[in-house]
N, C-alpha and C. Protein backbone atom coordinates (compact mmCIF):
# COMPACT_ATOMS: atom_id res chain seq x y z
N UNK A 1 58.77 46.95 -41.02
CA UNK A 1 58.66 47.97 -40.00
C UNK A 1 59.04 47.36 -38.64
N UNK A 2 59.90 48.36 -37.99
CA UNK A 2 60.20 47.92 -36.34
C UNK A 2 58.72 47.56 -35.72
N UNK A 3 59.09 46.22 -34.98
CA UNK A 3 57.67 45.82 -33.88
C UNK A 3 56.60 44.58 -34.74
N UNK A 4 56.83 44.89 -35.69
CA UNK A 4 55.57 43.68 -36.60
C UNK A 4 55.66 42.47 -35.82
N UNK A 5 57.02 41.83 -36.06
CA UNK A 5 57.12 40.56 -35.29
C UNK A 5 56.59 40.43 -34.05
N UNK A 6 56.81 41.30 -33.16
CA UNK A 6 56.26 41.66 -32.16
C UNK A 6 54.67 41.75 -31.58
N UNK A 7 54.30 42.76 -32.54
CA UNK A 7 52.76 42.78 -32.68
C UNK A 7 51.90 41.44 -33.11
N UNK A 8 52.71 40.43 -34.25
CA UNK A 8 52.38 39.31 -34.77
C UNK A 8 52.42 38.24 -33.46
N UNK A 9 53.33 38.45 -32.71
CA UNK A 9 53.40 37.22 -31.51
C UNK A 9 52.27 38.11 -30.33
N UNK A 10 52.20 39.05 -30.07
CA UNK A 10 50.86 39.08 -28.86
C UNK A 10 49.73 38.52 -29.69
N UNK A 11 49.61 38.84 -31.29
CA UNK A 11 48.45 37.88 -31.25
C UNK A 11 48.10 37.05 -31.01
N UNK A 12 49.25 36.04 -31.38
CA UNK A 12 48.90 34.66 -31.05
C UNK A 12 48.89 34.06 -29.83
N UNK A 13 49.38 34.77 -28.81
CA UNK A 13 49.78 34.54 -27.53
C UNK A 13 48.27 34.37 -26.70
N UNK A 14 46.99 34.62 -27.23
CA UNK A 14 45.95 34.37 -26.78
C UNK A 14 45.23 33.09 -26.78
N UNK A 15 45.84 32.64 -27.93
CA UNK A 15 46.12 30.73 -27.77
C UNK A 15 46.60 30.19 -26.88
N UNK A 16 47.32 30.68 -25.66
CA UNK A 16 48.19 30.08 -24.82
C UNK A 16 47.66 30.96 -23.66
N UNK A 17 46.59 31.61 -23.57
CA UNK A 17 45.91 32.40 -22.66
C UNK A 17 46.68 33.45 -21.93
N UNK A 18 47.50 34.20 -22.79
CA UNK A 18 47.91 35.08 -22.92
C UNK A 18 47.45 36.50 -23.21
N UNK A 19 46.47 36.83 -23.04
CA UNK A 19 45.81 37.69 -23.20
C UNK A 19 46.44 39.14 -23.41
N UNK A 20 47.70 39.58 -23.95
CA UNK A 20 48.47 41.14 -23.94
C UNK A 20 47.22 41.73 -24.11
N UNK A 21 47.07 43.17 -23.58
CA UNK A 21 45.96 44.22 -23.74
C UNK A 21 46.48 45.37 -24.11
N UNK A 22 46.16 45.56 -25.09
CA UNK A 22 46.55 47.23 -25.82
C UNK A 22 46.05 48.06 -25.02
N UNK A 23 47.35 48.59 -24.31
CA UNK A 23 46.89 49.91 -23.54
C UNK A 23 47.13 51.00 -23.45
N UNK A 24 47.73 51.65 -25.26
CA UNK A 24 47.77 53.12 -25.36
C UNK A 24 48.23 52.94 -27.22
N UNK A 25 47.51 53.43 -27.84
CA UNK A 25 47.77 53.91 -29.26
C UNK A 25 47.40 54.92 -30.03
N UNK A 26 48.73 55.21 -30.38
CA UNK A 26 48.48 56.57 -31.08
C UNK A 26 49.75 56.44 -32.29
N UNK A 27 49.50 57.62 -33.35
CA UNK A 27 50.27 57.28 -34.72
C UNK A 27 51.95 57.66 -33.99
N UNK A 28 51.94 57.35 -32.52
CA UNK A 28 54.04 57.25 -32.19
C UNK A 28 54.46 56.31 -31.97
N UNK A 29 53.03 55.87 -30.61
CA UNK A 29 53.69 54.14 -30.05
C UNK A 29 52.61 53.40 -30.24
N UNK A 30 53.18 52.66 -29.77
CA UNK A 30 51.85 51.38 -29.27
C UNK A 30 52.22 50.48 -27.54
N UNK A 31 51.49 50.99 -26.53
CA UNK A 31 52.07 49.86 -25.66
C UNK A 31 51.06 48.81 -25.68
N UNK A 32 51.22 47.78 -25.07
CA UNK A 32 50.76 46.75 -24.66
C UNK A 32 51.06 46.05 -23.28
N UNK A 33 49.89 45.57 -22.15
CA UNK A 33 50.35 45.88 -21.22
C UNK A 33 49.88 44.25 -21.08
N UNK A 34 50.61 43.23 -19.87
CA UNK A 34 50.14 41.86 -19.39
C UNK A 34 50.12 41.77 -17.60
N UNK A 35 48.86 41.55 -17.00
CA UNK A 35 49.12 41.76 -15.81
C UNK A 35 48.50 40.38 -14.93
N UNK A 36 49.97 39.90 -14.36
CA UNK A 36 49.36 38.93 -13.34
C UNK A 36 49.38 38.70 -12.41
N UNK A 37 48.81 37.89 -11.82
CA UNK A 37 48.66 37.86 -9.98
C UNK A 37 50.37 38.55 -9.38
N UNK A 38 51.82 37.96 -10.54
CA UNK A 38 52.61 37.97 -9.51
C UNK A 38 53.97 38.31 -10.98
N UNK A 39 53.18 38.70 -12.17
CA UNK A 39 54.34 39.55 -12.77
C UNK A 39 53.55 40.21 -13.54
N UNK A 40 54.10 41.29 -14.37
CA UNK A 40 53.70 42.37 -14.91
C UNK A 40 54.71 42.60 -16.56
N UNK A 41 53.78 42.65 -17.74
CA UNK A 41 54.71 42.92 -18.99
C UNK A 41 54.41 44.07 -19.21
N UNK A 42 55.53 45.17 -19.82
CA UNK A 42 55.19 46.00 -20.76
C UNK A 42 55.49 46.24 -22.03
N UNK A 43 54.85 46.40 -22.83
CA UNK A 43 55.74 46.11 -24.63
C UNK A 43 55.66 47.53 -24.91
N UNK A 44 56.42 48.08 -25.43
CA UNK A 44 56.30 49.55 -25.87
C UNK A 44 56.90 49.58 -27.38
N UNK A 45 56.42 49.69 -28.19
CA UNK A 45 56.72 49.99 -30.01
C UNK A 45 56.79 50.77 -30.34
N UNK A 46 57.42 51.62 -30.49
CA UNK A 46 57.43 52.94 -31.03
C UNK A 46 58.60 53.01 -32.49
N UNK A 47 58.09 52.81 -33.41
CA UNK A 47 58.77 51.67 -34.55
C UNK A 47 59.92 52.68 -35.36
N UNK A 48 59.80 53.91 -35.25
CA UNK A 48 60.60 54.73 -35.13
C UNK A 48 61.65 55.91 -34.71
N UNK A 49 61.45 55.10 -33.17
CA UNK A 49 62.87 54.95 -32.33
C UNK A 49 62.87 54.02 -31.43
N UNK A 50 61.80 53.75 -30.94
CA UNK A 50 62.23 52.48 -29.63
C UNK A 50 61.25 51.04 -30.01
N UNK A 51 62.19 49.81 -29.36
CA UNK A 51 61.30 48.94 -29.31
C UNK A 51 61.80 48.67 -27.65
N UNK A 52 60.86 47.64 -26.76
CA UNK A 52 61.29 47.04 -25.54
C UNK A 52 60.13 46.52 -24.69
N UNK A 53 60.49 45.69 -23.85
CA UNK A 53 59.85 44.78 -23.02
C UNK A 53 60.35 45.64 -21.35
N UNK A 54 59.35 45.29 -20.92
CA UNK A 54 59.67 45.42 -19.37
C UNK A 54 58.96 44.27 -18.49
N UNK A 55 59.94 43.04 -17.95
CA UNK A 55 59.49 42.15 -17.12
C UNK A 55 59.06 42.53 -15.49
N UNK A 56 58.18 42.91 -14.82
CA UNK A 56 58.60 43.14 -13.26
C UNK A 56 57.86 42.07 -12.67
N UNK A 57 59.05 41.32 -11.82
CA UNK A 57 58.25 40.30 -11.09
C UNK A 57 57.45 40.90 -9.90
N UNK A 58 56.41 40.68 -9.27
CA UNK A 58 55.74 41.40 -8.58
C UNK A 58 55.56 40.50 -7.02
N UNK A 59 55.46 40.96 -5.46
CA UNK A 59 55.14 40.10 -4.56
C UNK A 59 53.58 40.28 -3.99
N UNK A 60 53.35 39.72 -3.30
CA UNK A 60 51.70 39.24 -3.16
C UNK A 60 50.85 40.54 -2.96
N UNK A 61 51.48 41.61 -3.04
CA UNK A 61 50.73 43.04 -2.15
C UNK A 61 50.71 44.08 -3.61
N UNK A 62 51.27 43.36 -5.17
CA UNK A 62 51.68 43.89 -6.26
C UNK A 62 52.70 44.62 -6.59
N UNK A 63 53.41 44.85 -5.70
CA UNK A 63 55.10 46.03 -5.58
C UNK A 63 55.85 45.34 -6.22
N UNK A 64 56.62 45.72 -7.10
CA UNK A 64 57.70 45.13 -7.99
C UNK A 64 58.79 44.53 -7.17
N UNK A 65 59.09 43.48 -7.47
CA UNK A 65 60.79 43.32 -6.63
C UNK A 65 62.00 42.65 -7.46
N UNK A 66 61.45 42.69 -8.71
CA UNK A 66 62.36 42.62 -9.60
C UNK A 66 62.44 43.17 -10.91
N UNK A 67 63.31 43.65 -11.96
CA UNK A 67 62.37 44.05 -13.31
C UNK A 67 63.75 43.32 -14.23
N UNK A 68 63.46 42.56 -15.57
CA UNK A 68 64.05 42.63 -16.54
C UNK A 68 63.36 43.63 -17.60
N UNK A 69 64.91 44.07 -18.48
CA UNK A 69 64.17 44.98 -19.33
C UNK A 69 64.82 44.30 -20.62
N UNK A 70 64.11 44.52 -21.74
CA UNK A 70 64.95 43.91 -23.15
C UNK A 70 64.35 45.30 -24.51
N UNK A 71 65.48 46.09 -25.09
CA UNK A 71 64.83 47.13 -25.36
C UNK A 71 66.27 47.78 -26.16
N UNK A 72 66.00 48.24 -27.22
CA UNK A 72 66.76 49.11 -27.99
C UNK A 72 67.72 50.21 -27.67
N UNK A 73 67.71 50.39 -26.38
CA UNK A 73 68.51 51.33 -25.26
C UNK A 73 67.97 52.71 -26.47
N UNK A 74 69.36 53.50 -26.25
CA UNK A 74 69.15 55.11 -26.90
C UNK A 74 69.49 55.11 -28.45
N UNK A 75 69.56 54.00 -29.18
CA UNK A 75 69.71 53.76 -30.09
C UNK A 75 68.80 54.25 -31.20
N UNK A 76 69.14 55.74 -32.25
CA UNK A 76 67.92 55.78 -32.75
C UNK A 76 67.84 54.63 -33.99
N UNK A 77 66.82 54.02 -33.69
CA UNK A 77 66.35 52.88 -34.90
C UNK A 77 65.88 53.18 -36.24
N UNK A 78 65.43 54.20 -36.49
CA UNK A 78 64.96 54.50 -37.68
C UNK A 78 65.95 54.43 -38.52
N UNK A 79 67.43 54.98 -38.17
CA UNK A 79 68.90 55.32 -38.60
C UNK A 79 69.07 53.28 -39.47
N UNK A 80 69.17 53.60 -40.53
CA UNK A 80 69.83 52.33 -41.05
C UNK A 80 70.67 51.40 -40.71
N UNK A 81 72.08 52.16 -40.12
CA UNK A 81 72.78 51.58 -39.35
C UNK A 81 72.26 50.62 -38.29
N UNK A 82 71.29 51.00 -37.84
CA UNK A 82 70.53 49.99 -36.59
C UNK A 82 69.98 49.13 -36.79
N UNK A 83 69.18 49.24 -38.36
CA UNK A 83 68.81 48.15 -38.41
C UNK A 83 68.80 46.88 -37.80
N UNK A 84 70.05 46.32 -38.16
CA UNK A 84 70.11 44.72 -37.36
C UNK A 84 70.14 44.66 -36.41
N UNK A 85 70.85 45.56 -35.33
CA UNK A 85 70.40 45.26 -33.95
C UNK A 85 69.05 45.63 -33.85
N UNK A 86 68.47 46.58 -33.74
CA UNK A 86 66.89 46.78 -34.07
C UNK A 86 66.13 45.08 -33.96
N UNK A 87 66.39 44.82 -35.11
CA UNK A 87 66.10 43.34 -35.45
C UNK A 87 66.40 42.35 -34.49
N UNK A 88 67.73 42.03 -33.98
CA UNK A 88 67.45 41.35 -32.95
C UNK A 88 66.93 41.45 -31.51
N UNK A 89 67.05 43.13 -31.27
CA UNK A 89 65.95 42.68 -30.58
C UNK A 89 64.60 42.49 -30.37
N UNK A 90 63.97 42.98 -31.20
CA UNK A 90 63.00 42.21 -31.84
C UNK A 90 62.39 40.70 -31.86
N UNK A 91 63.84 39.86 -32.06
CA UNK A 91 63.95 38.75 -31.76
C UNK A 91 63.93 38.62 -30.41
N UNK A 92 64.72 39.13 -29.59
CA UNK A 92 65.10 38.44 -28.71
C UNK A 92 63.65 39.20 -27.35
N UNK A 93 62.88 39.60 -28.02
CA UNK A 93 61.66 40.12 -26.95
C UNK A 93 60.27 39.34 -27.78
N UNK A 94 60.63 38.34 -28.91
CA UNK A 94 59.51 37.63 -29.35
C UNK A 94 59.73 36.28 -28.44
N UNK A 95 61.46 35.74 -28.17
CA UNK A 95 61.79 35.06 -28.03
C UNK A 95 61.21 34.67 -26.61
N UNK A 96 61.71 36.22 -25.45
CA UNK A 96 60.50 35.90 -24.21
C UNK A 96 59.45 35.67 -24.10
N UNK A 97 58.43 36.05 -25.06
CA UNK A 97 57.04 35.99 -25.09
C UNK A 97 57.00 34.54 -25.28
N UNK A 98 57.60 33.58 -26.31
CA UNK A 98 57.81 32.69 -26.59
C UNK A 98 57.75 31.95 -25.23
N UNK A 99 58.95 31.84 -24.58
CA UNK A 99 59.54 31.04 -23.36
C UNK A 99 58.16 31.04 -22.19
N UNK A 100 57.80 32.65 -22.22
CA UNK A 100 56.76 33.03 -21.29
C UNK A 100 55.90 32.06 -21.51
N UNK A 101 55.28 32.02 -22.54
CA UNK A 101 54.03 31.43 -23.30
C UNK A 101 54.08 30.06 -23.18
N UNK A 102 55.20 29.11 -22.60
CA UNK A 102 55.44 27.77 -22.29
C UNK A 102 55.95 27.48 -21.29
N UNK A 103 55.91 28.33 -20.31
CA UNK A 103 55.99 28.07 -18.76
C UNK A 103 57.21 28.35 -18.49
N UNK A 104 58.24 28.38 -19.05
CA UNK A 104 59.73 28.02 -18.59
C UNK A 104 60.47 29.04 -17.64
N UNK A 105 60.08 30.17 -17.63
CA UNK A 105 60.62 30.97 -16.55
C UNK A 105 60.29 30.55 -15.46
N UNK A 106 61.82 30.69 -14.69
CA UNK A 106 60.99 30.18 -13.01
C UNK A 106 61.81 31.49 -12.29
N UNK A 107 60.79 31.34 -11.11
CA UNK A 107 61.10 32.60 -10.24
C UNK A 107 61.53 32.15 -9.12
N UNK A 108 62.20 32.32 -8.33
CA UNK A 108 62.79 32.00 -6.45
C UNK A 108 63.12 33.10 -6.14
N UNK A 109 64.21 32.43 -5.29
CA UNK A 109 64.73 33.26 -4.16
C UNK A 109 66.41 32.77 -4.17
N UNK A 110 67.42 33.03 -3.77
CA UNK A 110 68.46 32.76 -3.88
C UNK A 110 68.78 33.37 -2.48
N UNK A 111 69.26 33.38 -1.32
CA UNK A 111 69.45 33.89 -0.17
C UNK A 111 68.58 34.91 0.03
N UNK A 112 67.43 34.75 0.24
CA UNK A 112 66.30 35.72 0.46
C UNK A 112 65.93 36.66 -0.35
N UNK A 113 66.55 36.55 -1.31
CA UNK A 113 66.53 37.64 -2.58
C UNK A 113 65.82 37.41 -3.95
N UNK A 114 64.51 37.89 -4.28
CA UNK A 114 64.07 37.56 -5.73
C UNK A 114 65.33 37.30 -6.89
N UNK A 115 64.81 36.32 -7.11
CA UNK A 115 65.35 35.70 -8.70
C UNK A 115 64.85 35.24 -9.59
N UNK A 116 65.21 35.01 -10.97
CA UNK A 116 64.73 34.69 -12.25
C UNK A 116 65.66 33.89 -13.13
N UNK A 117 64.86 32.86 -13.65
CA UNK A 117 65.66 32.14 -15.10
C UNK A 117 65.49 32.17 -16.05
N UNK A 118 65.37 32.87 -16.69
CA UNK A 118 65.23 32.81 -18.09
C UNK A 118 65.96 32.14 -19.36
N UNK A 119 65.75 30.96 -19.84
CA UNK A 119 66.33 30.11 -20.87
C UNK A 119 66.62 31.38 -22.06
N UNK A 120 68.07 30.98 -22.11
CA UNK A 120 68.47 32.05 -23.64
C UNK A 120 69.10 30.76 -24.75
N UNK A 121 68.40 30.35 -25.65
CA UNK A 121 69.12 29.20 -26.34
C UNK A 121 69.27 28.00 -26.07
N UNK A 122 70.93 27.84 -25.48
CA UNK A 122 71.61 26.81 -25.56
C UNK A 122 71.92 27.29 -23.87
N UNK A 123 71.72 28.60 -22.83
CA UNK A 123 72.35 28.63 -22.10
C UNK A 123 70.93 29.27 -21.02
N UNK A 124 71.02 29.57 -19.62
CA UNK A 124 70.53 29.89 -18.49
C UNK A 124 70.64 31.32 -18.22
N UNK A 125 70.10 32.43 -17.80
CA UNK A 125 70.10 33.47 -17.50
C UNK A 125 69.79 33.60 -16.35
N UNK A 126 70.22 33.73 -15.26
CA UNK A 126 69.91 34.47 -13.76
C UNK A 126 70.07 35.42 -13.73
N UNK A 127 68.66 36.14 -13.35
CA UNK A 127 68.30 37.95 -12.65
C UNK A 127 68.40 37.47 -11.30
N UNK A 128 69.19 38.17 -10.54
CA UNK A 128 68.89 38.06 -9.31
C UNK A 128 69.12 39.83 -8.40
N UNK A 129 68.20 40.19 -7.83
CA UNK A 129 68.56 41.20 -7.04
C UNK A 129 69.45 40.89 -5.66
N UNK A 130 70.18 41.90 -5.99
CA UNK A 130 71.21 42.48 -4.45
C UNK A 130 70.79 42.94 -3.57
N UNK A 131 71.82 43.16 -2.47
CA UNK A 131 71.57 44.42 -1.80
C UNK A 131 71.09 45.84 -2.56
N UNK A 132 71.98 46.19 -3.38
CA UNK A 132 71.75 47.51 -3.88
C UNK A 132 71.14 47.19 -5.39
N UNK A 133 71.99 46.54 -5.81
CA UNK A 133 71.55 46.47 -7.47
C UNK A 133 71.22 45.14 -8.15
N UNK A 134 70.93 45.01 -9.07
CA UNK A 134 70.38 43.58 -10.11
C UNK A 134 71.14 43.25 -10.78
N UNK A 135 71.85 42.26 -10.72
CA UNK A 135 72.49 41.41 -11.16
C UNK A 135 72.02 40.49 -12.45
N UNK A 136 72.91 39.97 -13.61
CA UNK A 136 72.56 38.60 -14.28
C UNK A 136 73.84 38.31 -15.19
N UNK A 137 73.77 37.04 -15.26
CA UNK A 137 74.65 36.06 -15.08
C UNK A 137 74.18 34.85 -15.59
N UNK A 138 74.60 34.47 -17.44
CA UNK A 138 74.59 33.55 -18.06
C UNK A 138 75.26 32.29 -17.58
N UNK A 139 74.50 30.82 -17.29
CA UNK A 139 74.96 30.02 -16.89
C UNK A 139 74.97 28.60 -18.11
N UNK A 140 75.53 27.19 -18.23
CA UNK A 140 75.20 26.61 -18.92
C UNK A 140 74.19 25.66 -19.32
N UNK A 141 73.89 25.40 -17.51
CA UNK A 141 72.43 24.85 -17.64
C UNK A 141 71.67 25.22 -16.62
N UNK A 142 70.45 24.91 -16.24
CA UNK A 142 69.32 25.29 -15.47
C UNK A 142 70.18 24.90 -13.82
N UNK A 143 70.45 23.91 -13.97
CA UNK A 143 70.85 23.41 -12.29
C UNK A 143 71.75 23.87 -11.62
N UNK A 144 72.92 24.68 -12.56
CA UNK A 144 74.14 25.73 -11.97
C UNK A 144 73.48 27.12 -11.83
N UNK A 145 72.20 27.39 -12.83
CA UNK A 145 71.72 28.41 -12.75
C UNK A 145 70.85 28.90 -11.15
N UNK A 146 70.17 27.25 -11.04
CA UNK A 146 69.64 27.44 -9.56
C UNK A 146 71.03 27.42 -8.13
N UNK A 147 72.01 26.72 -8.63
CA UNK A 147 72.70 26.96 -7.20
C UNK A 147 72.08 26.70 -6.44
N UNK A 148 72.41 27.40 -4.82
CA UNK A 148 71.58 27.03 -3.45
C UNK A 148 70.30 27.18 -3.54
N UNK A 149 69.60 28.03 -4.68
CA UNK A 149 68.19 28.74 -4.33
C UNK A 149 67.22 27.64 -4.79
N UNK A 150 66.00 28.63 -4.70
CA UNK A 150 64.54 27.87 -4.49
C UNK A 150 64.05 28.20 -5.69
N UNK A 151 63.40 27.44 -7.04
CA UNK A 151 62.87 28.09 -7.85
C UNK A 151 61.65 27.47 -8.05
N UNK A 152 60.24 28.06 -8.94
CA UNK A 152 59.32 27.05 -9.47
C UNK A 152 59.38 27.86 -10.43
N UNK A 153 58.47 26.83 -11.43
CA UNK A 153 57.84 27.44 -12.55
C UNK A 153 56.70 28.49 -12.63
N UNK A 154 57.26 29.93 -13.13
CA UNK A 154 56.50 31.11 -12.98
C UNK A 154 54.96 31.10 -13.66
């Protein structure tokens, strides 16, 4: 079933003081919500059409100023055909929880502008917001990924 893997990693994620909190279930979805001083998760399962994550980095007053999303878009999943993508992402939103769960995201600033790294593999991911819109941009390692900006560990 869409989400198991999923559901299987917030459990364990309380080992790593991770605490996800189930915060709405009923026989459609399931969300699960993670809230901290200075980011915010949302997991939403709905195993027969959507799966997805919502990252929002948050600033000291709680207002979002950044969001990654990782999520099945309009894809209906139940449809066979979807299967495998279904599946990876699946993977690839156990995979954040993962990274989350061992510190490795770091957050800055890049010319005054929230940013994010997120390790994908073998390669670097920068979120960075614009003027108008959000940007990202696979790099090969962490130190091209930071460029001029400021990062720590989130």
């Amino acid at each position: 079933m869409a989400g198991e893997k999923i559901i299987n990693k917030i459990k364990t994620l309380k080992d790593y003081g991770l605490a996800i909190n189930l915060y709405k279930e009923n026989e459609k979805e399931t969300i699960y919500i993670l809230n901290r001083e200075n980011y915010r998760i949302k997991i939403i399962i709905e195993p027969k059409r959507w799966l997805g994550l919502e990252f929002s980095l948050l600033d000291k007053t709680g207002k979002e100023m950044l969001t990654y999303e990782i999520d099945t878009d309009l894809y209906n999943i139940s449809e066979g055909r979807y299967t495998l993508f279904s599946e990876e992402i699946e993977s690839e939103i156990v995979e954040f929880l993962d990274i989350l769960s061992q510190h490795k995201i770091k957050v800055g600033k890049i010319r005054g502008k929230p940013a994010v790294i997120i390790p994908k593999r073998d390669k670097f991911l920068l979120i960075k917001k614009g003027w108008f819109f959000t940007s990202t941009k696979l790099y090969p390692n962490v130190k091209a990924a930071i460029g001029g900006g400021e990062f720590k560990d989130l």
